[in-house]
N, C-alpha and C. Protein backbone atom coordinates (compact mmCIF):
# COMPACT_ATOMS: atom_id res chain seq x y z
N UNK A 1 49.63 -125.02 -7.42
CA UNK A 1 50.32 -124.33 -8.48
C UNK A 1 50.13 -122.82 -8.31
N UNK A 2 51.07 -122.09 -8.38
CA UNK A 2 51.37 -120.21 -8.26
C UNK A 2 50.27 -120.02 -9.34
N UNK A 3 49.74 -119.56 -8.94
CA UNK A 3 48.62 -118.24 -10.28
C UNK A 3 47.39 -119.60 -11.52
N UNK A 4 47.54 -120.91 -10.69
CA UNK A 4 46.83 -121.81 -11.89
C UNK A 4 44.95 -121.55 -11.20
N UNK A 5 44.45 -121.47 -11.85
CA UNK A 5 42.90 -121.28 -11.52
C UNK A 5 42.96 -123.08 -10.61
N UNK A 6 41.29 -122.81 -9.84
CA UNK A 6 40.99 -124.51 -9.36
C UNK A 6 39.85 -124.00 -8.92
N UNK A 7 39.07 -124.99 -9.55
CA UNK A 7 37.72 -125.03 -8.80
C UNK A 7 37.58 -125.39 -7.51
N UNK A 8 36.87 -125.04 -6.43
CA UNK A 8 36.58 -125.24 -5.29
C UNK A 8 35.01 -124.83 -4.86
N UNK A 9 34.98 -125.78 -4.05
CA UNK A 9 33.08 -125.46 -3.21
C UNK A 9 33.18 -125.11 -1.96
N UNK A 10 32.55 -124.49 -1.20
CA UNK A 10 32.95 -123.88 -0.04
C UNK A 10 31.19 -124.23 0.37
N UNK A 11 31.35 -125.26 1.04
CA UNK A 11 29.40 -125.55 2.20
C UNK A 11 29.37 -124.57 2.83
N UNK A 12 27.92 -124.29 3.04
CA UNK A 12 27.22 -123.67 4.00
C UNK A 12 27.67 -124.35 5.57
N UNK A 13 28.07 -125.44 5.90
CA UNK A 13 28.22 -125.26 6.93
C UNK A 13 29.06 -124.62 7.79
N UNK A 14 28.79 -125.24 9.40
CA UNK A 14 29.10 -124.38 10.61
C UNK A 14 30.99 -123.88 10.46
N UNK A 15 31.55 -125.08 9.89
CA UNK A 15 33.00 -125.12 9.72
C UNK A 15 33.47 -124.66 7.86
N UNK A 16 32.72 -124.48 7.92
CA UNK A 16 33.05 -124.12 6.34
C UNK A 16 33.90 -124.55 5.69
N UNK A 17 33.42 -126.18 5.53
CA UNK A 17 34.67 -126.87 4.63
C UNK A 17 34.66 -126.41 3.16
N UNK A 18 35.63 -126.84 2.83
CA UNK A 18 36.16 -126.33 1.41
C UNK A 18 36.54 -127.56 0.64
N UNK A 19 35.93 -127.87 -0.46
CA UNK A 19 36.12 -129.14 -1.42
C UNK A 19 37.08 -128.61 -2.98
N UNK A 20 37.97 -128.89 -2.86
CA UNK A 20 38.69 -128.86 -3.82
C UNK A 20 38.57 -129.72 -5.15
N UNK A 21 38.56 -129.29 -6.52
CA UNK A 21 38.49 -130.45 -6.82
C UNK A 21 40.03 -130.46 -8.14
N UNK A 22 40.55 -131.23 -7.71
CA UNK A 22 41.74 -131.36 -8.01
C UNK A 22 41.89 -131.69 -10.32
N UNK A 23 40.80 -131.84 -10.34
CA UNK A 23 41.00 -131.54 -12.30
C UNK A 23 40.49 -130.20 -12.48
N UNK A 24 40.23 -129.67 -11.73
CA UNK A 24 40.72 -127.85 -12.55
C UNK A 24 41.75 -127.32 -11.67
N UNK A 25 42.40 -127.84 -11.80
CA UNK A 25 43.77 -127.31 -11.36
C UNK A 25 44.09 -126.57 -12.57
N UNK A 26 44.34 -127.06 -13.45
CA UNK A 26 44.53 -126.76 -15.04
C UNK A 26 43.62 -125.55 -15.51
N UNK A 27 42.54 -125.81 -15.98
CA UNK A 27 41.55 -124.93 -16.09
C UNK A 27 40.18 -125.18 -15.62
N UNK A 28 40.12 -123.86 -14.74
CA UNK A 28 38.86 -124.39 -13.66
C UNK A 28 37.53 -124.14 -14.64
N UNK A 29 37.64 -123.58 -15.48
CA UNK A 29 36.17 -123.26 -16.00
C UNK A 29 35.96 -124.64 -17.32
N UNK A 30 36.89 -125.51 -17.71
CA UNK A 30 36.30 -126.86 -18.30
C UNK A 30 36.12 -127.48 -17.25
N UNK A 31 36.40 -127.80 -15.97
CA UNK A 31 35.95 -128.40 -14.85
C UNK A 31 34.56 -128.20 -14.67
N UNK A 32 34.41 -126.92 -14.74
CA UNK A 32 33.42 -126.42 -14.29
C UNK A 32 32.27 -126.91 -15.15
N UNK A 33 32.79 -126.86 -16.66
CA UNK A 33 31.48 -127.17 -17.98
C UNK A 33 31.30 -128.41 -17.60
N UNK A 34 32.31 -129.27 -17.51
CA UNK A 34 32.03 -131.06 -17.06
C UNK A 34 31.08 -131.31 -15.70
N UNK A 35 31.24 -130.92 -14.96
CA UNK A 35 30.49 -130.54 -13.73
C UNK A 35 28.98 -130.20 -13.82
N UNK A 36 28.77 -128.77 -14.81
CA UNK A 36 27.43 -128.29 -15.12
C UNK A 36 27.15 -128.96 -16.28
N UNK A 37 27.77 -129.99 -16.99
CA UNK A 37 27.13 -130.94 -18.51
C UNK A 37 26.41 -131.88 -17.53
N UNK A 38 26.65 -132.60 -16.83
CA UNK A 38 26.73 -133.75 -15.73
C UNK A 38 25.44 -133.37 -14.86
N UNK A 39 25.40 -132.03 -14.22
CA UNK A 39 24.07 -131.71 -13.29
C UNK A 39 22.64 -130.92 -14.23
N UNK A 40 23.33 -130.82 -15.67
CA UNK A 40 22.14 -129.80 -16.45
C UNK A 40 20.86 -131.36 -16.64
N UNK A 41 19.59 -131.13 -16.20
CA UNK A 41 19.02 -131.97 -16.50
C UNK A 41 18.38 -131.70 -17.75
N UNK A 42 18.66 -130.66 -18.39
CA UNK A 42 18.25 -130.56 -19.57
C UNK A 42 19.35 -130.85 -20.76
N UNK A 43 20.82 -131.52 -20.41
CA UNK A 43 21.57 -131.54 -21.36
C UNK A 43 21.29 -133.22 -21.59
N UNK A 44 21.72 -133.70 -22.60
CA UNK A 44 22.12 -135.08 -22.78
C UNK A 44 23.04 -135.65 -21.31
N UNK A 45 23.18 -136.86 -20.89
CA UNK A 45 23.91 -137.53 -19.99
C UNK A 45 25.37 -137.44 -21.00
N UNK A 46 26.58 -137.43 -20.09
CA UNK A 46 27.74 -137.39 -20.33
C UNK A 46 27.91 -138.83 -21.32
N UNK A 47 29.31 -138.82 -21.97
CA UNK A 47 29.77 -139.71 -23.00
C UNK A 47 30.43 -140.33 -21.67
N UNK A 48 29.80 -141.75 -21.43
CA UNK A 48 30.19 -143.33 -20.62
C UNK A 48 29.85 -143.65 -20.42
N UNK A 49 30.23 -145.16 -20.72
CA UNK A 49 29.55 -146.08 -20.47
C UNK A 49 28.75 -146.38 -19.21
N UNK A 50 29.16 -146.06 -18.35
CA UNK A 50 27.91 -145.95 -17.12
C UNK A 50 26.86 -145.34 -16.77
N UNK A 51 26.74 -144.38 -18.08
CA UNK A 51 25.24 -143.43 -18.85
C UNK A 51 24.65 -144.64 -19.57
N UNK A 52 25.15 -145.92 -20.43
CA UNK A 52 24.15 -146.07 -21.32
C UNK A 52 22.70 -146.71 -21.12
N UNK A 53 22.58 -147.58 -19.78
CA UNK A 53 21.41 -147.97 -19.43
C UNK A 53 20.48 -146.88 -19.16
N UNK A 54 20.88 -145.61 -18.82
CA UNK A 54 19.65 -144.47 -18.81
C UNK A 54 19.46 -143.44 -19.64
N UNK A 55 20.04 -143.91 -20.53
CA UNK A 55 20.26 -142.54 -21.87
C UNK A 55 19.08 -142.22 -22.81
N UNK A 56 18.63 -143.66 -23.35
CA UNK A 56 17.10 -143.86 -23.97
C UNK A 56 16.28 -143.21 -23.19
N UNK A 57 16.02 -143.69 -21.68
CA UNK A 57 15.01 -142.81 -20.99
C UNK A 57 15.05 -141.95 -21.01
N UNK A 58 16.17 -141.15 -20.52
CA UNK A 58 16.53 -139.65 -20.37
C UNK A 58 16.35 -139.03 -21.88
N UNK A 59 16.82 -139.47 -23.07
CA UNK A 59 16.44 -139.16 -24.16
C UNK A 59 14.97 -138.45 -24.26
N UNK A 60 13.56 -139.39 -23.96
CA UNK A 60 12.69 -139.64 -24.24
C UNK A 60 11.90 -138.60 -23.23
N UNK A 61 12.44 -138.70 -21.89
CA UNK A 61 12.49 -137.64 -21.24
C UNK A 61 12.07 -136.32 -21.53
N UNK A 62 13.20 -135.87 -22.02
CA UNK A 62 13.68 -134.40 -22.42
C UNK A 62 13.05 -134.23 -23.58
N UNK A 63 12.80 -135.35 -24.57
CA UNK A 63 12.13 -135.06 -26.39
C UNK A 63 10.69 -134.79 -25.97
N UNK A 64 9.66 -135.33 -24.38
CA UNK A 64 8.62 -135.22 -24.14
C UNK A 64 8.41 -133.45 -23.95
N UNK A 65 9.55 -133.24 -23.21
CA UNK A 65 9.33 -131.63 -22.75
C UNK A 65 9.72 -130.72 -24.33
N UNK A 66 10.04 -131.03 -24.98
CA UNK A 66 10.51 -130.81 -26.58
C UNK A 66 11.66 -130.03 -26.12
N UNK A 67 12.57 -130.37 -25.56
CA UNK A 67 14.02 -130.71 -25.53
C UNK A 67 14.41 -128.89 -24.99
N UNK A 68 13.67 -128.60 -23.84
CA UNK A 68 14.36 -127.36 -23.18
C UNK A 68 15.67 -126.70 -23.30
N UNK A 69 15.91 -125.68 -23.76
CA UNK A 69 17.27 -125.04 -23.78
C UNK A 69 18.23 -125.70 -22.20
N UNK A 70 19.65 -125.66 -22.06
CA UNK A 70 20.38 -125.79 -21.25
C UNK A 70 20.48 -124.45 -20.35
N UNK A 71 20.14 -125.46 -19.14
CA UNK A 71 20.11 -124.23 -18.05
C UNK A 71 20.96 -123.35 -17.37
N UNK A 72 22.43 -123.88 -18.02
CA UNK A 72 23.48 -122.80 -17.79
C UNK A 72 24.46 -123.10 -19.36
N UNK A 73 25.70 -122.06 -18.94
CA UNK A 73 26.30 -121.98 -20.03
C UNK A 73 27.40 -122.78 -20.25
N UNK A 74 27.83 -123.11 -21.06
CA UNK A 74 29.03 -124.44 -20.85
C UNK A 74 30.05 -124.49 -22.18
N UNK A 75 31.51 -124.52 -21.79
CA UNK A 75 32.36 -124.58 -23.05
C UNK A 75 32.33 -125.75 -23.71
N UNK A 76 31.72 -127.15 -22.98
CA UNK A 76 31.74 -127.94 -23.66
C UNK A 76 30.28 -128.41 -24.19
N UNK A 77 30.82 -128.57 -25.91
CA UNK A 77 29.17 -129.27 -26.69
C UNK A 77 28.72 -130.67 -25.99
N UNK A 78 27.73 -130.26 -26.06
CA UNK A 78 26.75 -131.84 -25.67
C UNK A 78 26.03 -132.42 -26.45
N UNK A 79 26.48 -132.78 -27.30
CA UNK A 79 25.62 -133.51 -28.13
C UNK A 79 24.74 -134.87 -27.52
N UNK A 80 23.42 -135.37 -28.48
CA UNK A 80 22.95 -136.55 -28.40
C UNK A 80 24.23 -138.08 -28.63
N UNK A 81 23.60 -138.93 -28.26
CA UNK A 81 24.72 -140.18 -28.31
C UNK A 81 24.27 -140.90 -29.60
N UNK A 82 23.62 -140.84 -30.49
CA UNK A 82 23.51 -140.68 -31.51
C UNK A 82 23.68 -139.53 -32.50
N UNK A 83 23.48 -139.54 -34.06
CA UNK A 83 23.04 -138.71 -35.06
C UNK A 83 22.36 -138.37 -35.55
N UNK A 84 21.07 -139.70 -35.13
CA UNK A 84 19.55 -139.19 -34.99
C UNK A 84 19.12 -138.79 -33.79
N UNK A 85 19.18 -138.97 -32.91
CA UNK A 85 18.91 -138.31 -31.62
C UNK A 85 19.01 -136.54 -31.74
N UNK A 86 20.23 -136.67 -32.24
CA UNK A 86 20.78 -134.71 -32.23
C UNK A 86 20.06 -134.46 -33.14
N UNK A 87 19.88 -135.01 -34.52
CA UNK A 87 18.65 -134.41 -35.43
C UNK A 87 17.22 -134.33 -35.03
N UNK A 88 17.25 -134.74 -34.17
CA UNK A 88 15.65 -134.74 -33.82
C UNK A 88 15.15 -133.81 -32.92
N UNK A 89 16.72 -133.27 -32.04
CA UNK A 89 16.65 -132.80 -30.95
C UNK A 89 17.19 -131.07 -31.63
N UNK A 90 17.90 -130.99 -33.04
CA UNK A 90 17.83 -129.41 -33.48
C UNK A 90 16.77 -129.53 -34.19
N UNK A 91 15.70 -130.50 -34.60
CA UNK A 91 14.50 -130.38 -35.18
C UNK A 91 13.85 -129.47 -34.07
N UNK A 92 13.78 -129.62 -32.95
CA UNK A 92 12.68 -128.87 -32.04
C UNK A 92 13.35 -127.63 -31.40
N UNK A 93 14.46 -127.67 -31.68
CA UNK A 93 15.77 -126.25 -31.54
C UNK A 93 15.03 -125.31 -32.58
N UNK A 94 15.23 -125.85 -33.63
CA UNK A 94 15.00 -125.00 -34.84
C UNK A 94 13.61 -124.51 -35.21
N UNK A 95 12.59 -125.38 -34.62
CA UNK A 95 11.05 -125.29 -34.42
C UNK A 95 10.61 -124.06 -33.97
């Protein structure tokens, strides 16, 4: 698309491939938040079902370290997968 933003990765390697990734075509910087929600190990795991067998852990995880700020910046909210989870988790925000 003429003038549409897109995210792309460009490796360190010898040939310098280039990985496109074809959903920020649209807008590369929500690509980008989905991307950094997904690798922040300090955010909650993404909303799907193929998160929910590790979500409790990861929960329990992160509530041990008393729930570290997010390590980059992101347009999209991340909430807990609960309503107690997120209350518990701006309990130690707000602490």
């Amino acid at each position: 698309m003429i003038g549409a933003y897109q995210l792309q990765l460009v490796r360190p390697d010898k040939a310098g491939s280039i990985f496109f990734f074809p959903m920020g075509a649209r807008d590369c910087y929500h690509a980008l938040s989905f991307i950094t929600w997904y690798m922040d190990k300090n955010r909650p795991l993404p909303s799907h079902k193929d998160f929910d067998p590790y979500r409790e852990k990861d929960f329990q995880r992160r509530k041990k370290k008393k729930f570290p700020k997010p390590l980059y910046k992101s347009r999209i909210p991340t909430p807990e997968a609960t309503p107690e989870q997120q209350a518990e988790r701006e309990k130690y925000w707000r602490g």
